[in-house]
C-alpha atoms as a PDB file:
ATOM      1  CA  UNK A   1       3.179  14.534  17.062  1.00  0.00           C
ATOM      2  CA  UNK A   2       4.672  11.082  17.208  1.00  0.00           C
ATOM      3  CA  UNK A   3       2.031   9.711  19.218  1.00  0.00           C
ATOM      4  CA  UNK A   4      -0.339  11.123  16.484  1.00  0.00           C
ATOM      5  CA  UNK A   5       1.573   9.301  13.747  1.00  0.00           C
ATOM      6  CA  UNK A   6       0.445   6.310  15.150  1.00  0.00           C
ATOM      7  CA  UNK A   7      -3.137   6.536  13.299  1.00  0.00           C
ATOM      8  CA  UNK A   8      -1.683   7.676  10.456  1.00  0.00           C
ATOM      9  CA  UNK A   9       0.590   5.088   8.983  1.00  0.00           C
ATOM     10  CA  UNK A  10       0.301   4.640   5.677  1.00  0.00           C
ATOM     11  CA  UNK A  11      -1.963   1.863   3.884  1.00  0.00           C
ATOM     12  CA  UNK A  12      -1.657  -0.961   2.067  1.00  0.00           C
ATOM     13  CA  UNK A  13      -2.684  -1.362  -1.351  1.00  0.00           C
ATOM     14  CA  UNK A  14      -5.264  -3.520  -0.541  1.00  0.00           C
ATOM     15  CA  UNK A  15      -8.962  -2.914  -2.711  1.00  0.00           C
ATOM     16  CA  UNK A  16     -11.579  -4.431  -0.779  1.00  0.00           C
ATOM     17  CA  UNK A  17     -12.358  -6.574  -3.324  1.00  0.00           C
ATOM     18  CA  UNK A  18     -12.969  -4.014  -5.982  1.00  0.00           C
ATOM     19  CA  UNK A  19     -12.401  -4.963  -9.789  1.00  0.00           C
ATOM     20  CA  UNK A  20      -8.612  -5.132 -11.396  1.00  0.00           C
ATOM     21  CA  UNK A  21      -7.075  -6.145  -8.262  1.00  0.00           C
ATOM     22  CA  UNK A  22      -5.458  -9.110  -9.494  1.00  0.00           C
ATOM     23  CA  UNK A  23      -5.205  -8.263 -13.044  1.00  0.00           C
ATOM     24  CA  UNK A  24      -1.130  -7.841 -12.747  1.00  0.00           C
ATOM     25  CA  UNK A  25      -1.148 -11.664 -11.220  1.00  0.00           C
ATOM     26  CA  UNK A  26      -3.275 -12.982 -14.161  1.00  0.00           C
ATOM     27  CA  UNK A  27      -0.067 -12.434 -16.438  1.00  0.00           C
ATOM     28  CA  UNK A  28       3.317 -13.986 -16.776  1.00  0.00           C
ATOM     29  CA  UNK A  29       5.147 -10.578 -17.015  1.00  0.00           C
ATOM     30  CA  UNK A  30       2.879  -7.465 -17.309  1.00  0.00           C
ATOM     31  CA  UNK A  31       2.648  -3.800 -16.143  1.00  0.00           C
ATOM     32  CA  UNK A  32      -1.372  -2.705 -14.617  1.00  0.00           C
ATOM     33  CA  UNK A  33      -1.868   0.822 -13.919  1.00  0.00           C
ATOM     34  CA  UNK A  34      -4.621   1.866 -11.255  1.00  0.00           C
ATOM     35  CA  UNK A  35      -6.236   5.223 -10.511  1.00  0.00           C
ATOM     36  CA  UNK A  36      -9.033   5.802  -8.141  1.00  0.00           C
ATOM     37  CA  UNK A  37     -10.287   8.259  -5.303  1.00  0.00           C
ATOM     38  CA  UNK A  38     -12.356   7.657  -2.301  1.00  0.00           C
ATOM     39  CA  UNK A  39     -14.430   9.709   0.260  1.00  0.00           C
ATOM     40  CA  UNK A  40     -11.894   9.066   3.144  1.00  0.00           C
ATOM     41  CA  UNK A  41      -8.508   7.516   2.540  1.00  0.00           C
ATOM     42  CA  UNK A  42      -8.930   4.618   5.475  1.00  0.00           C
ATOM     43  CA  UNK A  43      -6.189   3.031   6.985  1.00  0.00           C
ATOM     44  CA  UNK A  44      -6.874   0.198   9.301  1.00  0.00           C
ATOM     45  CA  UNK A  45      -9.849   1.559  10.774  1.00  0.00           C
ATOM     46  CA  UNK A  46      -7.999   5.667  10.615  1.00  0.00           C
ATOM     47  CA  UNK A  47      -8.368   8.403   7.930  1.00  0.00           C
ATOM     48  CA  UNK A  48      -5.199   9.506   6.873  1.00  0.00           C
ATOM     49  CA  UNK A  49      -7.224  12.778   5.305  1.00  0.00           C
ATOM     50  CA  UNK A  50      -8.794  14.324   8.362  1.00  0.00           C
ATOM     51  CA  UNK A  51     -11.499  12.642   7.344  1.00  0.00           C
ATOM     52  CA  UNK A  52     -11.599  14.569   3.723  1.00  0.00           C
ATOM     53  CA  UNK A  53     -12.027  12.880  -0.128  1.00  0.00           C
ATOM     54  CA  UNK A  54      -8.101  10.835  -1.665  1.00  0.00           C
ATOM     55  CA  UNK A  55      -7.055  10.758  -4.647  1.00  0.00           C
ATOM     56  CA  UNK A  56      -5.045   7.768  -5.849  1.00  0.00           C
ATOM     57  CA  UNK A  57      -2.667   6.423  -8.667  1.00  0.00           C
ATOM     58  CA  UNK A  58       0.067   3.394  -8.864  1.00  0.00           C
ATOM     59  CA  UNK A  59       1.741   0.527 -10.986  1.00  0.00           C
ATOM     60  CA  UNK A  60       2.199  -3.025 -10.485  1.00  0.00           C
ATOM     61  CA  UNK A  61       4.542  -5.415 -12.521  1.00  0.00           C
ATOM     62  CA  UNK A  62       4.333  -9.050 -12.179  1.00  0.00           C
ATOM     63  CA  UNK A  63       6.995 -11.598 -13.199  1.00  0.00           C
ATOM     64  CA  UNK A  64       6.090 -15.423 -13.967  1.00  0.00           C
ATOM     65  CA  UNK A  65       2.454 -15.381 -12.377  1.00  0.00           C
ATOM     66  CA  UNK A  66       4.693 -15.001  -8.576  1.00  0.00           C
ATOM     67  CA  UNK A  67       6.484 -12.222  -8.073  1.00  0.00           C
ATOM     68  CA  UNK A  68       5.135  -8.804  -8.245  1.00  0.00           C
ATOM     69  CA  UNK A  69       6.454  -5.014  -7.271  1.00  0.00           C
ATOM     70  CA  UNK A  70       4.361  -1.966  -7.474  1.00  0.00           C
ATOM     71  CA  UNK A  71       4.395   2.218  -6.481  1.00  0.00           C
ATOM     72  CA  UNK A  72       1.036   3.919  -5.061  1.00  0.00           C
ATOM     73  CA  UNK A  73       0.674   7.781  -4.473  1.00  0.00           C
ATOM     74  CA  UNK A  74      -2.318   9.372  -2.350  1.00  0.00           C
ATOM     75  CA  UNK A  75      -2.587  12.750  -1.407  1.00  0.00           C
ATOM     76  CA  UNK A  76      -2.429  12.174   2.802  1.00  0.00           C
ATOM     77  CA  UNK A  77      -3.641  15.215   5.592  1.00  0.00           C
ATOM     78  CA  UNK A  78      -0.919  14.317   8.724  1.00  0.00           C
ATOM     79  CA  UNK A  79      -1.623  17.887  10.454  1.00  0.00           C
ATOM     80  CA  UNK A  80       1.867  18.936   9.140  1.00  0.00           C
ATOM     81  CA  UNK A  81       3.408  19.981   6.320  1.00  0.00           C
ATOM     82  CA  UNK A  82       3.592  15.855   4.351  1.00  0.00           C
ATOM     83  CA  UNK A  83       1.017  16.080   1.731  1.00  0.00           C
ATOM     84  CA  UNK A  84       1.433  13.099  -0.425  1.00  0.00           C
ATOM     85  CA  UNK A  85       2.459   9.338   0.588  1.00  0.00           C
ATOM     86  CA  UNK A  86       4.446   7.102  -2.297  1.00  0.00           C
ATOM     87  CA  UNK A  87       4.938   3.698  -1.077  1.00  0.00           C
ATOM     88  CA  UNK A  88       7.394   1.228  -2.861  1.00  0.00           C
ATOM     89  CA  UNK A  89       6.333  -2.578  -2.262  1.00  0.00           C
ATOM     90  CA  UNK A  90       7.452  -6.225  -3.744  1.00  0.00           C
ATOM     91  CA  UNK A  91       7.075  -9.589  -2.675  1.00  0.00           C
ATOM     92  CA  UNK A  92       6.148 -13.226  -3.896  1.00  0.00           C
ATOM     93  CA  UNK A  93       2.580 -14.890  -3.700  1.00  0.00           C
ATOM     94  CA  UNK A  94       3.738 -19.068  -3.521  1.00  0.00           C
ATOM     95  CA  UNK A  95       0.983 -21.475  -3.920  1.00  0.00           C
ATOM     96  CA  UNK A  96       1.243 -24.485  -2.054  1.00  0.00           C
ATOM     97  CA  UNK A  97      -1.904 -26.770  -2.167  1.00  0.00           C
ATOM     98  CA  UNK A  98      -4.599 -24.930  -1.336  1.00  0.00           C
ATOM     99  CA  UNK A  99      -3.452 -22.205  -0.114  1.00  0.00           C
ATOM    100  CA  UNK A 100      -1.815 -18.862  -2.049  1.00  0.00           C
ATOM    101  CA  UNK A 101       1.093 -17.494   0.584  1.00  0.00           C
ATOM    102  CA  UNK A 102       1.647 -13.812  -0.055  1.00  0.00           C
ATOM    103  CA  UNK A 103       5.711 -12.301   1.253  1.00  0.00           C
ATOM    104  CA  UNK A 104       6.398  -8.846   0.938  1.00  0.00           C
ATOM    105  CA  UNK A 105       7.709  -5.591   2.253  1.00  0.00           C
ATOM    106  CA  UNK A 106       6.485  -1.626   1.701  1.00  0.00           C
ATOM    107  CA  UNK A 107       8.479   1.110   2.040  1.00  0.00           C
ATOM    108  CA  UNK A 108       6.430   4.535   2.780  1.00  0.00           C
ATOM    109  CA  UNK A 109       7.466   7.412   1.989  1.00  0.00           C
ATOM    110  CA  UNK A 110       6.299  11.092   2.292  1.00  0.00           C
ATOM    111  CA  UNK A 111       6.445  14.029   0.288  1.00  0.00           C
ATOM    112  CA  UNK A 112       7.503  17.789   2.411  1.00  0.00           C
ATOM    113  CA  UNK A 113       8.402  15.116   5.802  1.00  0.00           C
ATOM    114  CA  UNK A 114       9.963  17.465   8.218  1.00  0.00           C
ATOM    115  CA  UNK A 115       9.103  15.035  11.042  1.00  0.00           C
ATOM    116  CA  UNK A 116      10.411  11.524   9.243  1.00  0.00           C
ATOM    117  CA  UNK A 117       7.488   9.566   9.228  1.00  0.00           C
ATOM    118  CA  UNK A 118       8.498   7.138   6.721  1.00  0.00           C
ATOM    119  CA  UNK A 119       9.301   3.642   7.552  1.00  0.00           C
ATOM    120  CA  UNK A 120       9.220   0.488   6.166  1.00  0.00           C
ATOM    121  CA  UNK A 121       6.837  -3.078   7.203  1.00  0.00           C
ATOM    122  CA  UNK A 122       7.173  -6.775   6.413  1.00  0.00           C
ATOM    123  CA  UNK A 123       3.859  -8.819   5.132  1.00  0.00           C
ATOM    124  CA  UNK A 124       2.994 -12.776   5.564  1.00  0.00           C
ATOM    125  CA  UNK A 125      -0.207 -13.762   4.547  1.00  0.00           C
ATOM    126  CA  UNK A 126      -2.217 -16.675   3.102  1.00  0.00           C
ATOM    127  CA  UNK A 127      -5.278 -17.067   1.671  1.00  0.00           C
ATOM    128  CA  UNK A 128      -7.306 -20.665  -0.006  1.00  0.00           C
ATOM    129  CA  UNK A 129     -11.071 -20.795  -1.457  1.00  0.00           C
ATOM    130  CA  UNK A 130     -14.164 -21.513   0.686  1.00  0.00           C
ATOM    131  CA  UNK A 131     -16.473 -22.559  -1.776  1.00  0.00           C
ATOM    132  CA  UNK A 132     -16.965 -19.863  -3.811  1.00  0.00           C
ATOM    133  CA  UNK A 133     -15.891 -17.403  -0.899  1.00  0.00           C
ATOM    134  CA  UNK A 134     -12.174 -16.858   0.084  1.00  0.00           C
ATOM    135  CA  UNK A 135     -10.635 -16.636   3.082  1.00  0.00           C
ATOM    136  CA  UNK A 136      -7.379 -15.305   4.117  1.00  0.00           C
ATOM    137  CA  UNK A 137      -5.526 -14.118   7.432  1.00  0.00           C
ATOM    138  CA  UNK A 138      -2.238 -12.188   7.542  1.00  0.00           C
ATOM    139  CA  UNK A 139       0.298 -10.194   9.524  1.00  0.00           C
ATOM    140  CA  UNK A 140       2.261  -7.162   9.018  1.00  0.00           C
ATOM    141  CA  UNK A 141       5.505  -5.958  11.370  1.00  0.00           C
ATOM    142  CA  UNK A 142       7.491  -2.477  11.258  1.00  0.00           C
ATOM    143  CA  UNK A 143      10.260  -1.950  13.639  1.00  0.00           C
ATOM    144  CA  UNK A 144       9.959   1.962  13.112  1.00  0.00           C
ATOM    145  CA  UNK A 145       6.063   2.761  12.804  1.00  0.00           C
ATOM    146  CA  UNK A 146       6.838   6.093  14.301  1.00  0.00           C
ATOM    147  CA  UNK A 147      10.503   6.869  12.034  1.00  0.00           C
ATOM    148  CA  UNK A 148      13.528   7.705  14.187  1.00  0.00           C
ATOM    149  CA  UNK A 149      11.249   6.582  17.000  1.00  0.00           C
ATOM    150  CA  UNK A 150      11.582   3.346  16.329  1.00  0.00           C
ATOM    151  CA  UNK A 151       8.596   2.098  17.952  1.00  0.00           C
ATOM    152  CA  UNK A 152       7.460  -1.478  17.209  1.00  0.00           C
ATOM    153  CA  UNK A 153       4.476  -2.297  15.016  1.00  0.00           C
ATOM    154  CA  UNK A 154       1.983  -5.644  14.933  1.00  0.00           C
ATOM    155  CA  UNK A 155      -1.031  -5.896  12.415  1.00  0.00           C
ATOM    156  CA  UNK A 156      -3.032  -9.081  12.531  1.00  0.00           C
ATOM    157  CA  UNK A 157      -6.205  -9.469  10.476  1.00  0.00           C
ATOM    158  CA  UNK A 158      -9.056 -12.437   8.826  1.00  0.00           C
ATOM    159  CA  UNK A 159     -10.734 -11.291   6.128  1.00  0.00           C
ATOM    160  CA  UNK A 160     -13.665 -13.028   3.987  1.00  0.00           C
ATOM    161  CA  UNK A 161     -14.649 -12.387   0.330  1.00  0.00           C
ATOM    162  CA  UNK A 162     -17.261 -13.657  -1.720  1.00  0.00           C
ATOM    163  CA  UNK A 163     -19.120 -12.836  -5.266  1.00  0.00           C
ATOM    164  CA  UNK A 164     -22.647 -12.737  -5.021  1.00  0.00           C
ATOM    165  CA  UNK A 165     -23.813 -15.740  -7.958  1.00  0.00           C
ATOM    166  CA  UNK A 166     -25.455 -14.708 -10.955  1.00  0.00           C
ATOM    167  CA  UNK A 167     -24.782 -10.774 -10.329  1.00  0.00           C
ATOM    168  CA  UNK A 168     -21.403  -8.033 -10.457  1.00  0.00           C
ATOM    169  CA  UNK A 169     -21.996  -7.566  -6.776  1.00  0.00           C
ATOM    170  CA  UNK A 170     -19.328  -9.385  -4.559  1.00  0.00           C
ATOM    171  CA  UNK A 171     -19.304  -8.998  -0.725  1.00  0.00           C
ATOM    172  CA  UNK A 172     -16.594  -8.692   1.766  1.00  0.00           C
ATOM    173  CA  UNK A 173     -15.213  -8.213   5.028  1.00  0.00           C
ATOM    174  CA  UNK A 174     -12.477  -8.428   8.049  1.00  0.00           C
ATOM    175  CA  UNK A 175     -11.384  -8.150  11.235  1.00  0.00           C
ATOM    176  CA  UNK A 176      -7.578  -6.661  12.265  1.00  0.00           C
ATOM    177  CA  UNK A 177      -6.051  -5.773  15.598  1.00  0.00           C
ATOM    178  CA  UNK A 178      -3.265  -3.344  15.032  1.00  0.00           C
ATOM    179  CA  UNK A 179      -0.833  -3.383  18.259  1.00  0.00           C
ATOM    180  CA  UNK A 180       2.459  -1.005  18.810  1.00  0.00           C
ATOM    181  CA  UNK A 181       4.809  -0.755  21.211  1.00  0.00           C
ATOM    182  CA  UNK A 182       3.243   1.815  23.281  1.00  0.00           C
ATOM    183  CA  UNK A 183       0.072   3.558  23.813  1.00  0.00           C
ATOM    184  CA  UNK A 184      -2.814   3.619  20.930  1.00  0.00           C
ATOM    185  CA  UNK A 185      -3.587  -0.433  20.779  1.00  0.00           C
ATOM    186  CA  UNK A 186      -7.087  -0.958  18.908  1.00  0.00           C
ATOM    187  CA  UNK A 187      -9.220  -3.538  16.938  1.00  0.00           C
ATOM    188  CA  UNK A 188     -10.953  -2.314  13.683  1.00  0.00           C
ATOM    189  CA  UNK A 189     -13.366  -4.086  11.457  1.00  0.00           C
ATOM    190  CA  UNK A 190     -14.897  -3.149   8.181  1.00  0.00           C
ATOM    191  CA  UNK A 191     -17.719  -4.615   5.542  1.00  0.00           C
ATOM    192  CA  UNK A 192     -18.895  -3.442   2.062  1.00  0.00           C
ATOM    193  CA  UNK A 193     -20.334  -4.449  -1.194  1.00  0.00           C
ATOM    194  CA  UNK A 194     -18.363  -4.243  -4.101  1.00  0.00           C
ATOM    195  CA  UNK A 195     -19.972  -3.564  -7.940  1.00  0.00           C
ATOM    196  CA  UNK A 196     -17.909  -4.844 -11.195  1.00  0.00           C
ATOM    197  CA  UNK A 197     -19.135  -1.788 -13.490  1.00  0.00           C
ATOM    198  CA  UNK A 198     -17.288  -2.941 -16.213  1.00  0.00           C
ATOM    199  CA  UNK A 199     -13.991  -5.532 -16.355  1.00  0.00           C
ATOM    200  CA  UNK A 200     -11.840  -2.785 -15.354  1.00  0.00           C
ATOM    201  CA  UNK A 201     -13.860  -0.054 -13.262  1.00  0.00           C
ATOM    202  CA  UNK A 202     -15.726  -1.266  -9.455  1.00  0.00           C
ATOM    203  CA  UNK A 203     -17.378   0.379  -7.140  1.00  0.00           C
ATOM    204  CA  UNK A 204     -16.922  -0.281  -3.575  1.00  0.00           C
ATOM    205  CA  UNK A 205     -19.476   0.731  -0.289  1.00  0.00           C
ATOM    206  CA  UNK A 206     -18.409   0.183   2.858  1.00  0.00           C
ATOM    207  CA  UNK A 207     -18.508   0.577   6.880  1.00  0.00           C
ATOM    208  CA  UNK A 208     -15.601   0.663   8.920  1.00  0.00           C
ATOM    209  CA  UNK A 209     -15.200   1.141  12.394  1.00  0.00           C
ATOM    210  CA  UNK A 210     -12.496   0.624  15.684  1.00  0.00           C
ATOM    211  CA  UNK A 211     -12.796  -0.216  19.205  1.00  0.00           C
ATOM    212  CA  UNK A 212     -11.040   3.017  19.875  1.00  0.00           C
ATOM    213  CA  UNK A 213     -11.594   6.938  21.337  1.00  0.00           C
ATOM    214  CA  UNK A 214      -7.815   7.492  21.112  1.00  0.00           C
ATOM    215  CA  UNK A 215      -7.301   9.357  17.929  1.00  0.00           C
ATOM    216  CA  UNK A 216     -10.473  10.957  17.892  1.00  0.00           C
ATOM    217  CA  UNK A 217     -12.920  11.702  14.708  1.00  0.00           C
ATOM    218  CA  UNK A 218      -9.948   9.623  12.671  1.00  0.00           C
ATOM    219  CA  UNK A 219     -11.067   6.740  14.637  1.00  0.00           C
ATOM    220  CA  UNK A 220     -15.034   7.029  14.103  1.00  0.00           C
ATOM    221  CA  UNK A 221     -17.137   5.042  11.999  1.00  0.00           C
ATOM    222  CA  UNK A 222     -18.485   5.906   8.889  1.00  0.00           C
ATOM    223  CA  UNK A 223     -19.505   4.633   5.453  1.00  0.00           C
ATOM    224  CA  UNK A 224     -16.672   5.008   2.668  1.00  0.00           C
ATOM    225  CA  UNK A 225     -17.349   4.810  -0.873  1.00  0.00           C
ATOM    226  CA  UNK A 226     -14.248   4.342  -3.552  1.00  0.00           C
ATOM    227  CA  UNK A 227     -14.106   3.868  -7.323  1.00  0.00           C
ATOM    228  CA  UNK A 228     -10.710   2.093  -8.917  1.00  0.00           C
ATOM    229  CA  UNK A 229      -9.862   2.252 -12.356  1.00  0.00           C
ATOM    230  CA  UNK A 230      -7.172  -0.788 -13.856  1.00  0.00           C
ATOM    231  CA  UNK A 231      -5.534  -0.221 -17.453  1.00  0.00           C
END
């Protein structure tokens, strides 16, 4: 079972570019709810649903246009009796020149754990516009991705973004290589289109795949469609 945790740690709350996502940032102290599902709850390449539909809420606060803290909830399908993740994050998104730094750390956490699969990760990351695109690269550690286990954790990923002119389409991609200290070492890479329905609701549509048999159908690739809701 701990080996099997090792697909399954928990996400980010990264969007994919979808609409909202920075709406928290765009205020000096403010409070964004989110709400959203998806056809597969996709973690670095893994379904953390046996491949089944999430459902997903949370809450982000910003202070003075830098700092920001937030909860997330997702219903989650481990195999075992954990049904629902809650993750606690904060952190501090610097700008220095070009470039917009981004320094946190997520707790995650797991409703009916009888097997102690939370843990906790550390986030750098920095991002600066390409023209109209944006690129950004960033890393992620845990030194307990497997809970008492204490097993070592290294995320690396480059990721691209870009609005399509003239439309409420926007594009987007990346790359990430997710090592641990043991067995189940992969790359994964996804791309999508995302759709601005209205200033508040997107649509995103998109592939993701890994480089990996080891965890089975998690690990497969497959088109994932997700709608996310800001208020």
């Amino acid at each position: 079972m701990r080996t099997f945790k090792l697909a399954l740690v928990a996400a980010t709350v990264a969007s994919f570019a979808l609409v909202g996502a920075a709406a928290a940032a765009d205020r000096p102290l403010g409070l964004v709810f989110n709400a959203g599902g998806s056809t597969d709850y996709i973690f670095r390449g893994i379904s953390q649903t046996q491949n089944d539909p999430e459902v997903f809420v949370g809450a982000d606060v910003t202070l003075a246009k830098i700092g920001y803290a937030g909860v997330w909830f997702s219903n989650i399908d481990f195999g075992d009796s954990a049904d629902t993740e809650y993750d606690i994050y904060a952190g501090i998104k610097p700008v220095l020149g070009p470039v917009t730094f981004d320094f946190g750390a997520f707790r995650y956490g797991y409703t009916k754990d009888h097997n102690d699969w939370e843990y906790w990760e550390a986030k750098a990351a920095g991002s600066m516009a390409l023209g109209p695109a944006t690129a950004g690269v960033a890393f992620f550690y845990s030194p307990n991705a497997t809970g008492p286990g204490n097993i070592n954790s290294y995320y690396y990923e480059f990721n691209l973004a870009a609005p399509i002119p003239n439309t409420k389409f926007s594009v987007s991609g990346a790359v990430g290589r997710q090592d641990f200290q043991g067995p189940g070492d992969y790359t994964t890479w996804n791309a999508g289109v995302g759709y601005a329905v209205t200033d508040s609701v997107g649509l995103d549509f998109r592939y993701v795949d890994t480089s990996t048999n080891f965890y089975g159908k998690l690990g497969k690739s497959r088109f994932v469609a997700t709608v996310k809701a800001t208020f």
